[in-house]
Protein backbone atom coordinates (compact mmCIF):
# COMPACT_ATOMS: atom_id res chain seq x y z
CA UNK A 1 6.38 3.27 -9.01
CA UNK A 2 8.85 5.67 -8.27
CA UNK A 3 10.43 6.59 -4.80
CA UNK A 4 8.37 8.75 -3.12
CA UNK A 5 9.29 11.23 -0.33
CA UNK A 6 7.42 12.93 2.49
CA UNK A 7 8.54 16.43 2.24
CA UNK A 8 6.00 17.94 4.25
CA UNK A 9 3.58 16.43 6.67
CA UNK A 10 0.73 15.49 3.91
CA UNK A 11 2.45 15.94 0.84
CA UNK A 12 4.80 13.64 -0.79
CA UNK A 13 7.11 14.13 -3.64
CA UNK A 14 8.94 11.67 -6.61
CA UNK A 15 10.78 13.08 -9.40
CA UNK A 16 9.91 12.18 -12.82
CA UNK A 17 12.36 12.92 -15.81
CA UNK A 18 12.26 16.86 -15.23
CA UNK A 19 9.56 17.50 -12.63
CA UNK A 20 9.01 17.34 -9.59
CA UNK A 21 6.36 15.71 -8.73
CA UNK A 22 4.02 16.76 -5.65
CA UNK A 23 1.05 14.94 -4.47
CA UNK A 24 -1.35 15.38 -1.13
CA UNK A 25 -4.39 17.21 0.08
CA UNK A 26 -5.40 21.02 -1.04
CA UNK A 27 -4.30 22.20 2.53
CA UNK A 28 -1.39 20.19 2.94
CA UNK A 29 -0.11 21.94 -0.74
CA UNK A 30 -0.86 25.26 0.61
CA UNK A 31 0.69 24.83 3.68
CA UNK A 32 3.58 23.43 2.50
CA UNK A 33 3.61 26.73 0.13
CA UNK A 34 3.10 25.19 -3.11
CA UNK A 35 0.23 26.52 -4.67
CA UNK A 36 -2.12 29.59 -3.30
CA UNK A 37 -5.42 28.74 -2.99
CA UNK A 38 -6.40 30.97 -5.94
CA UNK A 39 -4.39 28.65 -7.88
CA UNK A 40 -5.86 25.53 -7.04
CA UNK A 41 -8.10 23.80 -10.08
CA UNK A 42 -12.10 24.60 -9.36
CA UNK A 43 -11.61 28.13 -8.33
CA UNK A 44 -12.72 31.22 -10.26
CA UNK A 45 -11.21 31.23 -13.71
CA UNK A 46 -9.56 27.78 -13.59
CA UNK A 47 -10.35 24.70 -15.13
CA UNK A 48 -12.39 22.31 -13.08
CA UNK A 49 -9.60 19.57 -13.44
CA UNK A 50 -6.25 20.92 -14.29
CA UNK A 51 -4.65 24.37 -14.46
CA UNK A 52 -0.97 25.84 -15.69
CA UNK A 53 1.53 28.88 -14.10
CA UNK A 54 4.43 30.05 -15.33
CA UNK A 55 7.19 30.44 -12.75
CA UNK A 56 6.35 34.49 -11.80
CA UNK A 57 2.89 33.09 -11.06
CA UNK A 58 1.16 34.61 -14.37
CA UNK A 59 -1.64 32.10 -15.66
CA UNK A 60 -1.03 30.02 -18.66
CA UNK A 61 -4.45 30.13 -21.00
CA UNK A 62 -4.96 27.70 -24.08
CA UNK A 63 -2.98 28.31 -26.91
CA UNK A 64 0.28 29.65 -25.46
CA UNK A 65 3.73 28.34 -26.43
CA UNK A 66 3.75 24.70 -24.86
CA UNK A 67 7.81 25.09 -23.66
CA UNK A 68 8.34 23.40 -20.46
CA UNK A 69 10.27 26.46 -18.94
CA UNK A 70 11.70 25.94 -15.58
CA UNK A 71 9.21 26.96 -13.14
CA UNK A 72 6.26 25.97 -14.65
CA UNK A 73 3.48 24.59 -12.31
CA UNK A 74 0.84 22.05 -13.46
CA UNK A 75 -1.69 21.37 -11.10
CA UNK A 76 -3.61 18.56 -11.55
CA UNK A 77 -7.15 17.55 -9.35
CA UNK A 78 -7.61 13.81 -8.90
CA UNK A 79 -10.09 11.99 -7.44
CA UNK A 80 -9.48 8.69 -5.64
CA UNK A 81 -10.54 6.93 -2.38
CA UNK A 82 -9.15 9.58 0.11
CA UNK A 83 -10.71 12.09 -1.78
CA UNK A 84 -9.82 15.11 -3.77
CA UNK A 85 -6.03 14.27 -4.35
CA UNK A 86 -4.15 17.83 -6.25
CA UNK A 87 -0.76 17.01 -8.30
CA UNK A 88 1.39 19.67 -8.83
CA UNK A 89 3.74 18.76 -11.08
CA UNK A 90 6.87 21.14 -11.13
CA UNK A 91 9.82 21.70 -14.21
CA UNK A 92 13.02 21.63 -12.54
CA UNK A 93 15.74 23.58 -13.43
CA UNK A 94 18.72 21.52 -14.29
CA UNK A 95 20.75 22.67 -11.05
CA UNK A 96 17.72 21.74 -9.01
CA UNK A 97 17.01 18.23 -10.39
CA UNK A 98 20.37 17.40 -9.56
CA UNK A 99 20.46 18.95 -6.00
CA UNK A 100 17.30 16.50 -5.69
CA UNK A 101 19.25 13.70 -7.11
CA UNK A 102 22.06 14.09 -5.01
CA UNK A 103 19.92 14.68 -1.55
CA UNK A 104 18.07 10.85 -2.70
CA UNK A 105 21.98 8.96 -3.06
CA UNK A 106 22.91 10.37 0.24
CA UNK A 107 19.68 9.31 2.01
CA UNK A 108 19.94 5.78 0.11
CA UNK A 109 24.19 5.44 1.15
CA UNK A 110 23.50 6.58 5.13
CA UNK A 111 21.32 3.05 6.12
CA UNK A 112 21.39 3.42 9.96
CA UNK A 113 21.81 -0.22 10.56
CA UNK A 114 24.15 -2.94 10.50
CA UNK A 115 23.72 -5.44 7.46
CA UNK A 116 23.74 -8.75 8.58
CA UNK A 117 24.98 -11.81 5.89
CA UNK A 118 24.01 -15.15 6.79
CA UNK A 119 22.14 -16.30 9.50
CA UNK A 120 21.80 -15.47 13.36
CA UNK A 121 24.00 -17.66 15.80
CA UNK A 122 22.69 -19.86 17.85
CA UNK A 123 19.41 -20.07 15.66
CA UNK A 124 18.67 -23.12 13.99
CA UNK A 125 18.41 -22.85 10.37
CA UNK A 126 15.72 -24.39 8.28
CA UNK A 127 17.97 -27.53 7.20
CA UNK A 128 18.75 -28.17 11.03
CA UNK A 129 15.40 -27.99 12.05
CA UNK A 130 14.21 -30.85 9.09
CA UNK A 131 17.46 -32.72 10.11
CA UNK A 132 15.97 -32.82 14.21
CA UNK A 133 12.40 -33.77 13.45
């Protein structure tokens, strides 16, 4: 499973070779100002499951070129135990995917606490504890 990261309150996001990957709650996608409601799978003139926008925001219909452009929105509907789950699955541009990239090794290099090796003094390790019964 790959590393997943709450960007908004609701909505969480993992990258997947070149998309982003965004997953929560209808509202929580709006609010975060990923999709428009209009958008949203289910609504008038979408699919009831998935739907496709090109990076201006024109609809993708059936039959047009299949290029992953950057900007390209898929939006998914899932249904699970929460509820109606919506993935919106994003093409990155290069630059972008590597901003991403770079923002995850920074949060992964900056742990905030001390790494301990060994054991804590003055506690008895497992061997001393056998060795005192």
């Amino acid at each position: 499973m790959p590393e997943q990261t709450e960007v908004f309150p609701g909505v969480l996001r993992h990258v997947e070779y070149r998309m982003a990957v965004y997953v929560g709650q209808a509202q929580a996608l709006i609010a975060a100002g990923l999709v428009m409601r209009q958008q949203l799978p289910g609504q008038a003139g979408n699919g009831r499951g998935m739907c496709t926008y090109d990076a201006d925001g024109s609809k993708v219909h059936r039959g047009c070129s299949r290029s992953a452009s950057a900007g390209r929105k898929y939006i998914v509907a899932k249904r699970c135990a929460e509820g109606l789950q919506i993935e919106v699955r994003l093409v990155l541009s290069p630059e972008r995917r590597e901003a991403i990239e770079a923002q995850r090794a920074n949060t992964s290099t900056c742990w905030p606490f001390p790494v301990v090796v060994g054991h804590i003094p003055n506690i008895p390790t497992r061997p001393a504890l056998l060795r005192a019964r």
